[in-house]
C-alpha atoms as a PDB file:
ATOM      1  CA  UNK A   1      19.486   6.717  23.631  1.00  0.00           C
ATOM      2  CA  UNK A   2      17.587   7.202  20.703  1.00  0.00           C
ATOM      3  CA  UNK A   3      14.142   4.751  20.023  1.00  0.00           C
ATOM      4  CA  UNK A   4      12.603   4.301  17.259  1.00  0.00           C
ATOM      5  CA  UNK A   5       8.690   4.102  16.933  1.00  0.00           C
ATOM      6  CA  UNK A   6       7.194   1.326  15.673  1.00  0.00           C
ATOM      7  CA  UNK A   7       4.624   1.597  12.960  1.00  0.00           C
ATOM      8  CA  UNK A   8       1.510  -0.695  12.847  1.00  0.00           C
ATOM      9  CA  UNK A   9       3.659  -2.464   9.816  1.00  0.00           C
ATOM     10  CA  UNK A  10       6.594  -3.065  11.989  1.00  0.00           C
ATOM     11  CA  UNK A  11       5.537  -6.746  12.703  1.00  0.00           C
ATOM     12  CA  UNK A  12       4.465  -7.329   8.706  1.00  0.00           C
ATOM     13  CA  UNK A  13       7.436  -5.546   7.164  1.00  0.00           C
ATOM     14  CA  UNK A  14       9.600  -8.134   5.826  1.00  0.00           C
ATOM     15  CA  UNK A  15       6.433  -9.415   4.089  1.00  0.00           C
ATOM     16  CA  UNK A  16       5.671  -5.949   3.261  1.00  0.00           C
ATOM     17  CA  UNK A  17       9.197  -5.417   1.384  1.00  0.00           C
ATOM     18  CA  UNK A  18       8.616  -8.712  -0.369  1.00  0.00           C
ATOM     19  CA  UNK A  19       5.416  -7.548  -1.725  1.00  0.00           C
ATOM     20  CA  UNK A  20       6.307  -3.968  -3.099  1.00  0.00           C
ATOM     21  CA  UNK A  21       9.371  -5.810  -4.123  1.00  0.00           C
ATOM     22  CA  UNK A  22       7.229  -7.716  -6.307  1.00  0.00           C
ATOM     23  CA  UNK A  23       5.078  -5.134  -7.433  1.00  0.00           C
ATOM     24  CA  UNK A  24       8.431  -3.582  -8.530  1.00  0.00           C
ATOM     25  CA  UNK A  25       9.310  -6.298 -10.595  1.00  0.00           C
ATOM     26  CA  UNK A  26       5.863  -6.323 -12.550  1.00  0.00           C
ATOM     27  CA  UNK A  27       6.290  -2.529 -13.186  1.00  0.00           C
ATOM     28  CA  UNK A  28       9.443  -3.447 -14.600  1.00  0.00           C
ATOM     29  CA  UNK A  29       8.039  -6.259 -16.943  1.00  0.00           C
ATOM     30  CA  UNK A  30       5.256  -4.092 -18.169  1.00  0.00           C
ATOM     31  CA  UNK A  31       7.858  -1.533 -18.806  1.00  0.00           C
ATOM     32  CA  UNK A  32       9.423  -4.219 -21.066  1.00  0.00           C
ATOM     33  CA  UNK A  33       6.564  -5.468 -22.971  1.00  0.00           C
ATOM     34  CA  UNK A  34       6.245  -1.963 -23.933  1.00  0.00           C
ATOM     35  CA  UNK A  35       9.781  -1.756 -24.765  1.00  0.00           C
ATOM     36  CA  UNK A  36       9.102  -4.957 -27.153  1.00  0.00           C
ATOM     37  CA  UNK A  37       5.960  -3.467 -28.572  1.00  0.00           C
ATOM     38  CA  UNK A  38       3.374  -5.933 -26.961  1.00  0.00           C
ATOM     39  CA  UNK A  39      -0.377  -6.218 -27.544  1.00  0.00           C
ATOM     40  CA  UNK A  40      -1.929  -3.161 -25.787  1.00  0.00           C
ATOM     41  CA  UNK A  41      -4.507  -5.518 -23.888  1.00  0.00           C
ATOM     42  CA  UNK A  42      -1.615  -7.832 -22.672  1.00  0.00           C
ATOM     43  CA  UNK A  43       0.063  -4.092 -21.434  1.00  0.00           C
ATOM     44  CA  UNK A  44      -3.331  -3.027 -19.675  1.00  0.00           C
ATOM     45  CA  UNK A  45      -4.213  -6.783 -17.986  1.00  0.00           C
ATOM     46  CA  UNK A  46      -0.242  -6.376 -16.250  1.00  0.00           C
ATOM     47  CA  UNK A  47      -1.068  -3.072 -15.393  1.00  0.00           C
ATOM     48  CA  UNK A  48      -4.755  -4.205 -14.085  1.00  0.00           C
ATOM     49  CA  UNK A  49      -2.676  -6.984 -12.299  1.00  0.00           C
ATOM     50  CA  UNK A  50       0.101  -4.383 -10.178  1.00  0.00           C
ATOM     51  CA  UNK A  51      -3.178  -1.969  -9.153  1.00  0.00           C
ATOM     52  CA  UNK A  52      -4.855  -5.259  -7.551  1.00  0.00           C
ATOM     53  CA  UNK A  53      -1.375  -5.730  -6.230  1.00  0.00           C
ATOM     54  CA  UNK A  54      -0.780  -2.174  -5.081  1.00  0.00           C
ATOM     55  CA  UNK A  55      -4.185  -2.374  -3.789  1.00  0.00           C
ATOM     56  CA  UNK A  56      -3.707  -4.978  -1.255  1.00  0.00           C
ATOM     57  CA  UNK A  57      -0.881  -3.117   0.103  1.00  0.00           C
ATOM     58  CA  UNK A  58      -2.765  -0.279   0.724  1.00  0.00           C
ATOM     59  CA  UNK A  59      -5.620  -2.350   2.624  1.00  0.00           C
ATOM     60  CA  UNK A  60      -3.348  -4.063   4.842  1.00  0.00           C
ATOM     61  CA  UNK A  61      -1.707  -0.842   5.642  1.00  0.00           C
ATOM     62  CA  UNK A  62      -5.368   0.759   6.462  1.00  0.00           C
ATOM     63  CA  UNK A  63      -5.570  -2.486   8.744  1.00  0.00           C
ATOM     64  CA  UNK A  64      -2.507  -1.779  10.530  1.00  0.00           C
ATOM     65  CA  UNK A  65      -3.117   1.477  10.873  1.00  0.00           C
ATOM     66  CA  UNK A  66      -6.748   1.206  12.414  1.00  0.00           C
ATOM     67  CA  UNK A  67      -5.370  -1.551  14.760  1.00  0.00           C
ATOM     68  CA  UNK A  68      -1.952  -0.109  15.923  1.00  0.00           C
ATOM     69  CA  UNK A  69      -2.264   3.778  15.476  1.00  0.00           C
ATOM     70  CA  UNK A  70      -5.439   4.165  16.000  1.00  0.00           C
ATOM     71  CA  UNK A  71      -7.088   1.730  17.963  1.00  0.00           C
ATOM     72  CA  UNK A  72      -3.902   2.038  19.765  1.00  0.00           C
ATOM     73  CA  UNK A  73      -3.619   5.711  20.562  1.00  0.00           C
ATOM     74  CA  UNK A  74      -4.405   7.539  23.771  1.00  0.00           C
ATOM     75  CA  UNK A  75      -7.634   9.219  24.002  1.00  0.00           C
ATOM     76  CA  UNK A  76      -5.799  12.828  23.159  1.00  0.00           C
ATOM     77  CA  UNK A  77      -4.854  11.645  19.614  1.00  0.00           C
ATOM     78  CA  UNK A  78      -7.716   8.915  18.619  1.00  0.00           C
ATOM     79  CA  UNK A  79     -10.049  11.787  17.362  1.00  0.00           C
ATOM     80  CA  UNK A  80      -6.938  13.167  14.913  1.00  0.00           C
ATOM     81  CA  UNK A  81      -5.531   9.052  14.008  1.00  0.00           C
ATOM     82  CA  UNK A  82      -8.878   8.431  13.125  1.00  0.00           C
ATOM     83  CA  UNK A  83      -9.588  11.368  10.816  1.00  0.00           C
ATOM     84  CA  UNK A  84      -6.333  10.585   9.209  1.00  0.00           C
ATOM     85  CA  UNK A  85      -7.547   6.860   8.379  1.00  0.00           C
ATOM     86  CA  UNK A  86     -10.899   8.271   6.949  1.00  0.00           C
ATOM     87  CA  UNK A  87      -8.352  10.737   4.710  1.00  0.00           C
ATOM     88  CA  UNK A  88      -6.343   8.226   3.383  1.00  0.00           C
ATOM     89  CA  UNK A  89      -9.439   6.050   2.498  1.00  0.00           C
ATOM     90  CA  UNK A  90     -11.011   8.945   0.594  1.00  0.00           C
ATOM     91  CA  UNK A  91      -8.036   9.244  -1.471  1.00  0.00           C
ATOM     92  CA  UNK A  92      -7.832   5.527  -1.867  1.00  0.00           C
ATOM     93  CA  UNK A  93     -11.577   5.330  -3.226  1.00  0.00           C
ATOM     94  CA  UNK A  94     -10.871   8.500  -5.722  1.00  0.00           C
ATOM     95  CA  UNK A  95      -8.530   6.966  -7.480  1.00  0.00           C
ATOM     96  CA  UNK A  96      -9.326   6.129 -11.608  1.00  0.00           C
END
């Protein structure tokens, strides 16, 4: 009998889904409004708008992660769960 593991998501991913979901939709409507040749400040304040978006993911994710995987994990893997967090936050803040 296969199991599956559960992520620190797992709980959160229906709201998850919705979200990205979302965020999927604005990427399409910016995609359109520069289809239709819109104002290039109207194209940057949707595109501002889905990196706020995108950006809220990625802190509840960090959240979820510190609280399931690595608050969570046995002493033999806390040192390595928590060097992954601090990696994925670097590359988070180096972004632009």
């Amino acid at each position: 009998m296969a199991t599956t593991e559960t992520r620190g998501y797992t709980a959160t991913k229906d709201q998850l889904l919705k979200r990205l979901r979302r965020i999927e939709g604005q990427v399409r409507g910016i995609e359109g409004m520069v289809e239709d040749d819109r104002y290039c400040i109207d194209v940057l304040t949707q595109i501002s708008a889905v990196q706020a978006a995108l950006d809220k993911v990625a802190l509840g994710l960090l959240d979820d992660h510190a609280q399931h995987c690595v608050l969570g994990a046995s002493d033999d893997t806390k040192e390595e769960r928590t060097q992954e967090l601090m990696a994925s936050v670097a590359r988070l803040m180096r972004r632009g």
